[in-house]
Protein backbone atom coordinates (compact mmCIF):
# COMPACT_ATOMS: atom_id res chain seq x y z
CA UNK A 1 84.28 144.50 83.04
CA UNK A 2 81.09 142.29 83.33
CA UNK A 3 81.48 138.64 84.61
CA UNK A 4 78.14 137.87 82.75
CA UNK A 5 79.55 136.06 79.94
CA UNK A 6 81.57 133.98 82.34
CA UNK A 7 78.74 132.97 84.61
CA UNK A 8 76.77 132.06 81.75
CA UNK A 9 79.35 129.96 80.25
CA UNK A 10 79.48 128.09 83.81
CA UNK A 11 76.10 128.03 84.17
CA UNK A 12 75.72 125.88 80.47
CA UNK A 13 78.34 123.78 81.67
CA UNK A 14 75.98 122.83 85.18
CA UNK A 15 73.34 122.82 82.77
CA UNK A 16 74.58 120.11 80.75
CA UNK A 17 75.17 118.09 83.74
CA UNK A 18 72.18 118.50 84.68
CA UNK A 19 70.40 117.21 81.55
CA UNK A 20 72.82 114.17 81.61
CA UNK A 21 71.13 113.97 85.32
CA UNK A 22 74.78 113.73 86.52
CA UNK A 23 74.78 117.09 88.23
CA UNK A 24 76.52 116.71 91.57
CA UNK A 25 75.66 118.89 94.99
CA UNK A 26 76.50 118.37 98.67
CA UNK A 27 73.64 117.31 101.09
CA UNK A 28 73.94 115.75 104.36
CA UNK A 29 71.76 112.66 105.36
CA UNK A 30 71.62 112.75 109.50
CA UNK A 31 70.04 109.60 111.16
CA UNK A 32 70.34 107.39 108.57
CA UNK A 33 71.99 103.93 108.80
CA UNK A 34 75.22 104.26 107.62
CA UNK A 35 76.00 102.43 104.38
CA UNK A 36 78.48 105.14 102.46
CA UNK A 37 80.65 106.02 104.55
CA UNK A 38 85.16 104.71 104.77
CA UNK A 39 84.72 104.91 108.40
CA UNK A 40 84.94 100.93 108.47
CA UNK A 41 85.98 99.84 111.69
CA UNK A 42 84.34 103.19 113.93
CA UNK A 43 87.39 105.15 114.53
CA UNK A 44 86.02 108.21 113.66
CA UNK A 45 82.97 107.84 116.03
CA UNK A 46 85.27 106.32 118.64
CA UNK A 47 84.65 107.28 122.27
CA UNK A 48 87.59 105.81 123.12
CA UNK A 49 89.80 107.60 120.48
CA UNK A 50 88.45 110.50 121.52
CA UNK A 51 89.13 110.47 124.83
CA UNK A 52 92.79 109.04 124.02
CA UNK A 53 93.03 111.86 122.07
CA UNK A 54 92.04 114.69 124.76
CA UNK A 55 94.71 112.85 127.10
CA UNK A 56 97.68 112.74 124.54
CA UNK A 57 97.35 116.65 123.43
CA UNK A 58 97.94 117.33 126.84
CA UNK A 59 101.79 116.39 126.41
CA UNK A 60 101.71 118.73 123.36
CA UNK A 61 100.42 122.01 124.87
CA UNK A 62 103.35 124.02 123.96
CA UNK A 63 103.25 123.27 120.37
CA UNK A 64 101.20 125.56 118.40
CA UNK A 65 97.98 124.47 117.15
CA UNK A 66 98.73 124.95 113.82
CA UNK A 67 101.60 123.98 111.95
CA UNK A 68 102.00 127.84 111.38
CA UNK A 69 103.94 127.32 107.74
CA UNK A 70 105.01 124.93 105.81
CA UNK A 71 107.67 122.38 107.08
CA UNK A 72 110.17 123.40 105.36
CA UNK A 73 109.94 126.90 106.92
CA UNK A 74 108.14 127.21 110.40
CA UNK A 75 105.72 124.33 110.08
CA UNK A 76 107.91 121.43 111.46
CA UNK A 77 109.27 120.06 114.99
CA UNK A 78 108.96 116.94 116.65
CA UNK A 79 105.60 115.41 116.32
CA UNK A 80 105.91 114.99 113.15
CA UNK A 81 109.38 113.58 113.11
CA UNK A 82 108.06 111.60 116.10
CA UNK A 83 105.32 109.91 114.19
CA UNK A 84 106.85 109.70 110.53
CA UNK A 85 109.17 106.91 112.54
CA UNK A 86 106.18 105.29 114.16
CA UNK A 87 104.26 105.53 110.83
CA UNK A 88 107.04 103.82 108.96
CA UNK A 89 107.66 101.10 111.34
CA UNK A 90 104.35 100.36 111.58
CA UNK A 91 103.94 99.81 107.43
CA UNK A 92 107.55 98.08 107.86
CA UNK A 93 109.47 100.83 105.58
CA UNK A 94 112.47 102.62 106.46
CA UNK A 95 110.63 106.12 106.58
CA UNK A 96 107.41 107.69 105.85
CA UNK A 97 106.65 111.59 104.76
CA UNK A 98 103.47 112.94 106.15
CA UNK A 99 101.12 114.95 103.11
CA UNK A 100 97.82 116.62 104.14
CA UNK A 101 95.80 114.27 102.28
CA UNK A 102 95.69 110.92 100.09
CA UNK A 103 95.25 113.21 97.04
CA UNK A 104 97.35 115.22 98.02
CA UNK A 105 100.48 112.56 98.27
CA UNK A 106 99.23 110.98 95.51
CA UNK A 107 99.79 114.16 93.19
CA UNK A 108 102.99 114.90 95.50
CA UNK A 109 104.38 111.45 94.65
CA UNK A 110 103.45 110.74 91.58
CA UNK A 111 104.12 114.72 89.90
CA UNK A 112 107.71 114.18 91.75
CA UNK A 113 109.12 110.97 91.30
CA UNK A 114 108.85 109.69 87.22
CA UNK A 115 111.22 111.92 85.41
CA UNK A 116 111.11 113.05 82.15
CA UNK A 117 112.56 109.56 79.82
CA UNK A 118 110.99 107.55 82.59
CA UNK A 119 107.71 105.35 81.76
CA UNK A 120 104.65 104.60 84.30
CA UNK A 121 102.18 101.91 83.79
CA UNK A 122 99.03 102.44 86.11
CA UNK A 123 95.99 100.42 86.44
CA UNK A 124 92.71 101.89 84.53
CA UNK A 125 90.85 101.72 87.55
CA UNK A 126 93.48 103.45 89.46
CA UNK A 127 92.23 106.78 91.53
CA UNK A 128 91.89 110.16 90.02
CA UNK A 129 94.04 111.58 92.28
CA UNK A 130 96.82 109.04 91.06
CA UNK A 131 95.94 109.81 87.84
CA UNK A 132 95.81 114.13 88.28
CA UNK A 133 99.80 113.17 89.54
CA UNK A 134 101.06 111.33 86.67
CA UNK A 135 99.65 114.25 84.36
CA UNK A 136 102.25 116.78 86.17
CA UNK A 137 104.75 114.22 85.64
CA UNK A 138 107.33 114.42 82.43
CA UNK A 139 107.05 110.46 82.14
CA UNK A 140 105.81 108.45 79.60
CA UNK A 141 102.65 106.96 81.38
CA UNK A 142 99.98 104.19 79.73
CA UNK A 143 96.87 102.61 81.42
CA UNK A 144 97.00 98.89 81.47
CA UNK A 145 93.39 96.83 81.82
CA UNK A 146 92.37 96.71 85.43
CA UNK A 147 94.19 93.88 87.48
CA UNK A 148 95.66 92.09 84.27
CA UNK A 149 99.19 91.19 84.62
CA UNK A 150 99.03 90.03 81.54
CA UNK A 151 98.39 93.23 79.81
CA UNK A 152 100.97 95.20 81.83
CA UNK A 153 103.98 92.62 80.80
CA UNK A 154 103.10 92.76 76.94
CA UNK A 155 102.83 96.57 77.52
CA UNK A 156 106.13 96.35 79.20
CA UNK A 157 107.83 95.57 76.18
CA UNK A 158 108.12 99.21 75.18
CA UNK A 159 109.75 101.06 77.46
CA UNK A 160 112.47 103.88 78.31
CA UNK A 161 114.23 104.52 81.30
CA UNK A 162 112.88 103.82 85.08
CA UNK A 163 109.66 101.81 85.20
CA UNK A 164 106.76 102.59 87.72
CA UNK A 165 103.80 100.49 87.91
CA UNK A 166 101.48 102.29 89.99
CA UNK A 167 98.22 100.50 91.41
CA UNK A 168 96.08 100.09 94.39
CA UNK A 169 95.45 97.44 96.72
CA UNK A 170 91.95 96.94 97.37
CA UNK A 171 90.13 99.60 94.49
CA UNK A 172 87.61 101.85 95.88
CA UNK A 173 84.59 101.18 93.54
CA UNK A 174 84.87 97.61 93.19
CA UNK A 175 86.15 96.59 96.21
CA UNK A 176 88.42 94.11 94.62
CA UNK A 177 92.06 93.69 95.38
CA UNK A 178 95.23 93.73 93.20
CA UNK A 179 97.11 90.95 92.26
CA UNK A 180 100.25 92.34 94.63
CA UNK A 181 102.01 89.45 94.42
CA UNK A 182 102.37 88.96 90.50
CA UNK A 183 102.50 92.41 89.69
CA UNK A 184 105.87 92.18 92.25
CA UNK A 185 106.90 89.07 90.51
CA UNK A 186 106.87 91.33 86.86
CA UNK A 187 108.25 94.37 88.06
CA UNK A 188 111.39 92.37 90.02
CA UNK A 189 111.94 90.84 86.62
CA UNK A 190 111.72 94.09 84.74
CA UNK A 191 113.78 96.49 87.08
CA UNK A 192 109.99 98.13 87.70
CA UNK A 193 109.83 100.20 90.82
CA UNK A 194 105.88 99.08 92.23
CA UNK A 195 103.66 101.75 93.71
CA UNK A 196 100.66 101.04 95.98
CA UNK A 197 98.38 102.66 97.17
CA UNK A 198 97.16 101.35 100.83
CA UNK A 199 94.07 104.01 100.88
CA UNK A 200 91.48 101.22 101.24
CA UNK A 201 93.69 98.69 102.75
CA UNK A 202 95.08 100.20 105.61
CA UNK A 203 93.23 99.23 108.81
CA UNK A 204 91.32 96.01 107.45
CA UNK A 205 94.06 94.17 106.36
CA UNK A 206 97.13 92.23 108.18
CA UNK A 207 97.48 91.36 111.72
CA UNK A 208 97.70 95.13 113.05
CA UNK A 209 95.61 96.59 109.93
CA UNK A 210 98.82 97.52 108.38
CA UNK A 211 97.53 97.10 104.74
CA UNK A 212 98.10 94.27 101.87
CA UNK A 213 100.77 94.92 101.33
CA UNK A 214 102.49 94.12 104.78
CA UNK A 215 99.79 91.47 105.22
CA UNK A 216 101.54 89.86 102.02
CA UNK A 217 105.00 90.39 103.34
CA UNK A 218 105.83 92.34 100.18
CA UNK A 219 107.11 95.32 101.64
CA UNK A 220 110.34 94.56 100.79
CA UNK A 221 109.16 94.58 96.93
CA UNK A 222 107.21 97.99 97.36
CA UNK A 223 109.02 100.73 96.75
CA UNK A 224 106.29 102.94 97.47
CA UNK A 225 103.08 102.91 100.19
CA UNK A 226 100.90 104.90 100.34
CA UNK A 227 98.90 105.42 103.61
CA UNK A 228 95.97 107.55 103.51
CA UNK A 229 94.16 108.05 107.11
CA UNK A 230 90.70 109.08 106.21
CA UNK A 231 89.26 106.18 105.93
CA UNK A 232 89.82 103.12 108.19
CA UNK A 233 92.05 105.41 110.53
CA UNK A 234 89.36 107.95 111.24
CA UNK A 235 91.45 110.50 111.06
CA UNK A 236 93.01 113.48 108.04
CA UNK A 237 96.02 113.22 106.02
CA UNK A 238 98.00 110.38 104.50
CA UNK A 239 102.23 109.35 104.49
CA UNK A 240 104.43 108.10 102.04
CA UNK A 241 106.28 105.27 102.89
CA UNK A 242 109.51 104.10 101.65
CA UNK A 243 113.24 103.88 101.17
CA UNK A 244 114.67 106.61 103.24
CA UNK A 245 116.62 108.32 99.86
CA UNK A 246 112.91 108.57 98.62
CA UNK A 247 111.54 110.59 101.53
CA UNK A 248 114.36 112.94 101.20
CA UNK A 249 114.21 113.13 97.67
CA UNK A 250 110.35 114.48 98.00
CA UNK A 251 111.13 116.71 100.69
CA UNK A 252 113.27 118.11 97.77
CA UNK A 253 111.35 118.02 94.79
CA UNK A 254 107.45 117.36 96.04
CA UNK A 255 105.87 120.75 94.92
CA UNK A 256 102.46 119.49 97.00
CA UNK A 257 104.96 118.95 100.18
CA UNK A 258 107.08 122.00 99.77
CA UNK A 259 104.53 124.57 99.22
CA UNK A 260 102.02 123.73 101.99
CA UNK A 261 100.84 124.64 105.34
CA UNK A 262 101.81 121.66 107.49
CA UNK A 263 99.11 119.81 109.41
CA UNK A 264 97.42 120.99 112.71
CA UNK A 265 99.13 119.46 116.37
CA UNK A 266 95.29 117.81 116.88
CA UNK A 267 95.48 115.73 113.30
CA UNK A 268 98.88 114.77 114.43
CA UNK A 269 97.76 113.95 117.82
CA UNK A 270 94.90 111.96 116.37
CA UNK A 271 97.29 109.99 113.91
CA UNK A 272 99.14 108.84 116.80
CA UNK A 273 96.14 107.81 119.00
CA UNK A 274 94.86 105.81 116.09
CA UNK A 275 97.95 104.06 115.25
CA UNK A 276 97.79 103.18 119.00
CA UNK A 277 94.53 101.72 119.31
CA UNK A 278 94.98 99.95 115.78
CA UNK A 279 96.18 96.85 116.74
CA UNK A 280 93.27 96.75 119.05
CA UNK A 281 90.69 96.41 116.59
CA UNK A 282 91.13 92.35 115.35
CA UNK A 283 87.38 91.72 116.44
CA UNK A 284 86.46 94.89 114.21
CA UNK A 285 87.98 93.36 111.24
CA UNK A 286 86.93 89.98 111.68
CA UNK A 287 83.02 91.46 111.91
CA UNK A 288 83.34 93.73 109.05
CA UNK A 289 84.56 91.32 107.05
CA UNK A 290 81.45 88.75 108.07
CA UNK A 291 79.43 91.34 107.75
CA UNK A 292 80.36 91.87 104.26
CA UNK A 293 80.37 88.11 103.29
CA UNK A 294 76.88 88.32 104.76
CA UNK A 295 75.65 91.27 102.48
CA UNK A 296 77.57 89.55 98.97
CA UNK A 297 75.77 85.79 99.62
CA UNK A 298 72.38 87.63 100.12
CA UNK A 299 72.59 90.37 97.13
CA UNK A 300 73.86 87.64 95.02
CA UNK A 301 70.33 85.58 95.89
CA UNK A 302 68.32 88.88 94.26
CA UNK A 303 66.89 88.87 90.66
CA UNK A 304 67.54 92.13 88.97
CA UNK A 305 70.64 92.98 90.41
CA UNK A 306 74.33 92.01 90.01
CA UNK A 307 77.16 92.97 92.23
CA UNK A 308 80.65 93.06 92.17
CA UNK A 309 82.62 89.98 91.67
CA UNK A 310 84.48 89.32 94.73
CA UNK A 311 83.55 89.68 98.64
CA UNK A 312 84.59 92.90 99.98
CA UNK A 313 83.72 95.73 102.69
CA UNK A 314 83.19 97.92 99.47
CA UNK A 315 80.47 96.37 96.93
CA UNK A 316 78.83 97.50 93.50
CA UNK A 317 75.35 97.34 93.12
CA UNK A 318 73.98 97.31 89.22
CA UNK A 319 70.51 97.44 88.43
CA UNK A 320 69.34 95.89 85.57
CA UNK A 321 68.34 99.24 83.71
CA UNK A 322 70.72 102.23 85.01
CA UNK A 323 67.82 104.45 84.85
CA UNK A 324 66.72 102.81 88.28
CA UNK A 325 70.02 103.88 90.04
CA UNK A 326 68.31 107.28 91.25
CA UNK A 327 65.30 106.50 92.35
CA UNK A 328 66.44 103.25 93.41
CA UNK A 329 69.37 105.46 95.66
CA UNK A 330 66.26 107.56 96.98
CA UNK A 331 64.19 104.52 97.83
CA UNK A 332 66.81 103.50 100.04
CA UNK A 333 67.35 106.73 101.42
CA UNK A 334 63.38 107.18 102.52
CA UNK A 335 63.38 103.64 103.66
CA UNK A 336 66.39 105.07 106.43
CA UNK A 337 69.92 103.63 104.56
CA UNK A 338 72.46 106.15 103.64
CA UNK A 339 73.61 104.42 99.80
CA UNK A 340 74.42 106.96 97.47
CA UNK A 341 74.48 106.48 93.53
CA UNK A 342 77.54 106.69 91.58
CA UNK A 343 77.59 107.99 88.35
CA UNK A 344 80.19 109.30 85.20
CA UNK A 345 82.39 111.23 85.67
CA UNK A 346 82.64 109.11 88.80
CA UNK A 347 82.95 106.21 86.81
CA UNK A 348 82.59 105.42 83.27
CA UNK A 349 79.14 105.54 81.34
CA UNK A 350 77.52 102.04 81.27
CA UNK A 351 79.00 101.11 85.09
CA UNK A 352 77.17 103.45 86.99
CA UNK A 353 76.13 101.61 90.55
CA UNK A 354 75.26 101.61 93.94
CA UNK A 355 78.54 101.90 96.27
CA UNK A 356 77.83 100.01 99.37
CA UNK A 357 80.28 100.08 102.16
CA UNK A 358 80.56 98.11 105.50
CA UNK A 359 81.20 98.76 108.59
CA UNK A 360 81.95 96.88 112.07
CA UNK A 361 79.01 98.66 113.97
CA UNK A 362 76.65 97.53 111.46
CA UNK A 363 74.13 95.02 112.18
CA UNK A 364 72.87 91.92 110.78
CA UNK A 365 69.45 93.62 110.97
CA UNK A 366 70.50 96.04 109.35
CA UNK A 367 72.33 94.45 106.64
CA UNK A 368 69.03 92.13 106.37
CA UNK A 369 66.69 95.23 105.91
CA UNK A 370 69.33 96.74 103.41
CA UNK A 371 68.88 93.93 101.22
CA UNK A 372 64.99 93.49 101.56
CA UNK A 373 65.08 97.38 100.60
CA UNK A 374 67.34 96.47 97.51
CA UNK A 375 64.42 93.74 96.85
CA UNK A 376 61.85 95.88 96.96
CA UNK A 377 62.87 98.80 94.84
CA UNK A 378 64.40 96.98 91.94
């Protein structure tokens, strides 16, 4: 039998994406100044991770180098248990599951824990991978508007068995943070059970980078973290953290835990160097953060242009006339700044922008030259 039709059919759909001039494809962009990537305080270039990370596999040379099954079969022994207890002390919970991504525990949480009679509120803003969980879920789930609590509690008023409100801390287009504390406040008073997700968080926030959550001293009022490590941790995978019935619960019933390959020793290894050097990295977050602050006061002195509302490490650049995104993205590009554009699917029609992320081994140079770049091509 032919595959013709089929490859046709796929080829319209590229086709249409590509008349919508949303068609996505991989490319790499060596030697340019990084603006794109999560890497924001250097851990994954880290020297000194590396090395720290060389030295600690050492003591693990007689585990295999890959987890060899999944964990409930052949996959587990103790490095993970060993940093699962680190990992949940560090977030302040009473025990953390490790998942091979943050979309991956996302969709392991999230498919898992609302039952069917249950109800989930989540924030419209909240990630896709969030989202892709709560549609394997048998809960009731609704979208309230992004960061109002005052949406969620009139939403609230129709509801059936356990309630989840599911958001993120600090949301990855935007850069803007949730309102942790009164979304708490709401979901003490209605018997909620509140969800975070620390993805963008963890790392730049609280006195060890623990996340907002532990920086607000809600953890307590959390029933759920979770930690990814690709991002601020330089590493791969991401936990769950939370009551200790909950981790065994989703060794139980977590289809994306149960029915995969555990992680490598070296991504272990890694987790554990980073989580060691973590509370290292103070100066890192203070200059990212300046860094940032230094970026928002100057974009917000350009005509033509308007950026996200609130300071952040990750900031939203709109041009006047979306048209100007691309070439504007390319501009920057030839002129030596990795930016990339980010467009629908991505994000909805009409808010396509510039996503423009900070980092500790930026410069002020460079974040002057960004901006004069920004200047000159809108």
């Amino acid at each position: 039998m032919s595959n013709s039709p089929l490859k046709n059919k796929l080829q319209q759909k590229l086709a249409e994406r590509g008349v919508q001039e949303i068609l996505r494809s991989l490319k790499t962009t060596a030697g340019l100044i990084d603006f794109c990537s999560n890497d924001y305080l250097g851990l994954a270039r880290s020297e000194k991770l590396r090395a720290l990370i060389h030295k600690e596999e050492e003591h693990y040379s007689h585990l295999p180098l890959g987890a060899t099954g999944s964990r409930l079969l052949s996959g587990n022994h103790g490095l993970f248990e060993e940093l699962e207890g680190i990992i949940a002390s560090y977030h302040k919970g009473e025990a953390a599951l490790l998942f091979n991504s943050g979309y991956t525990a996302n969709v392991g949480l999230l498919s898992a824990l609302p039952q069917r009679g249950d109800t989930v509120f989540y924030d419209e803003a909240s990630h896709a991978s969030m989202k892709d969980g709560l549609r394997l879920s048998f809960a009731k789930t609704y979208s309230f508007r992004h960061n109002s609590v005052e949406d969620l509690r009139q939403k609230m008023k129709r509801v059936t068995g356990q309630v989840y409100v599911v958001v993120e801390s600090v949301y990855s287009m935007d850069g803007d943070k949730a309102p942790l504390r009164e979304l708490a406040q709401v979901c003490y008073e209605q018997g909620a059970a509140l969800i975070v997700d620390e993805a963008h968080a963890v790392g730049l926030y609280g006195d060890k980078g623990e996340g907002l959550t532990v920086a607000l001293g809600l953890e307590k009022q959390v029933f759920a973290q979770v930690i990814t490590y690709g991002k601020a941790m330089g590493a791969h995978g991401a936990a769950v953290v939370g009551p200790q019935v909950l981790r065994d619960f989703l060794i139980n019933y977590s289809r994306a835990f149960i029915f995969t390959t555990g992680l490598p020793t070296h991504a272990l290894v890694a987790l554990k160097c980073a989580y060691t050097l973590l509370p290292e990295l103070a100066p890192e977050r203070e200059r990212v953060q300046q860094l940032a602050t230094r970026l928002y006061q100057k974009l917000n002195k350009l005509s033509g242009i308007r950026c996200t509302p609130e300071n952040s490490v990750i900031l939203s650049v709109f041009p006047q006339e979306s048209r100007q995104l691309k070439t504007l993205a390319a501009a920057l590009q030839q002129a030596g700044f990795d930016v990339r554009p980010v467009l629908p699917p991505t994000v909805p029609a009409g808010t396509e922008r510039l996503r423009v992320i900070v980092h500790a081994y930026n410069s002020e140079e460079e974040i002057d030259g960004l901006v004069q770049a920004i200047a000159k091509g809108t």
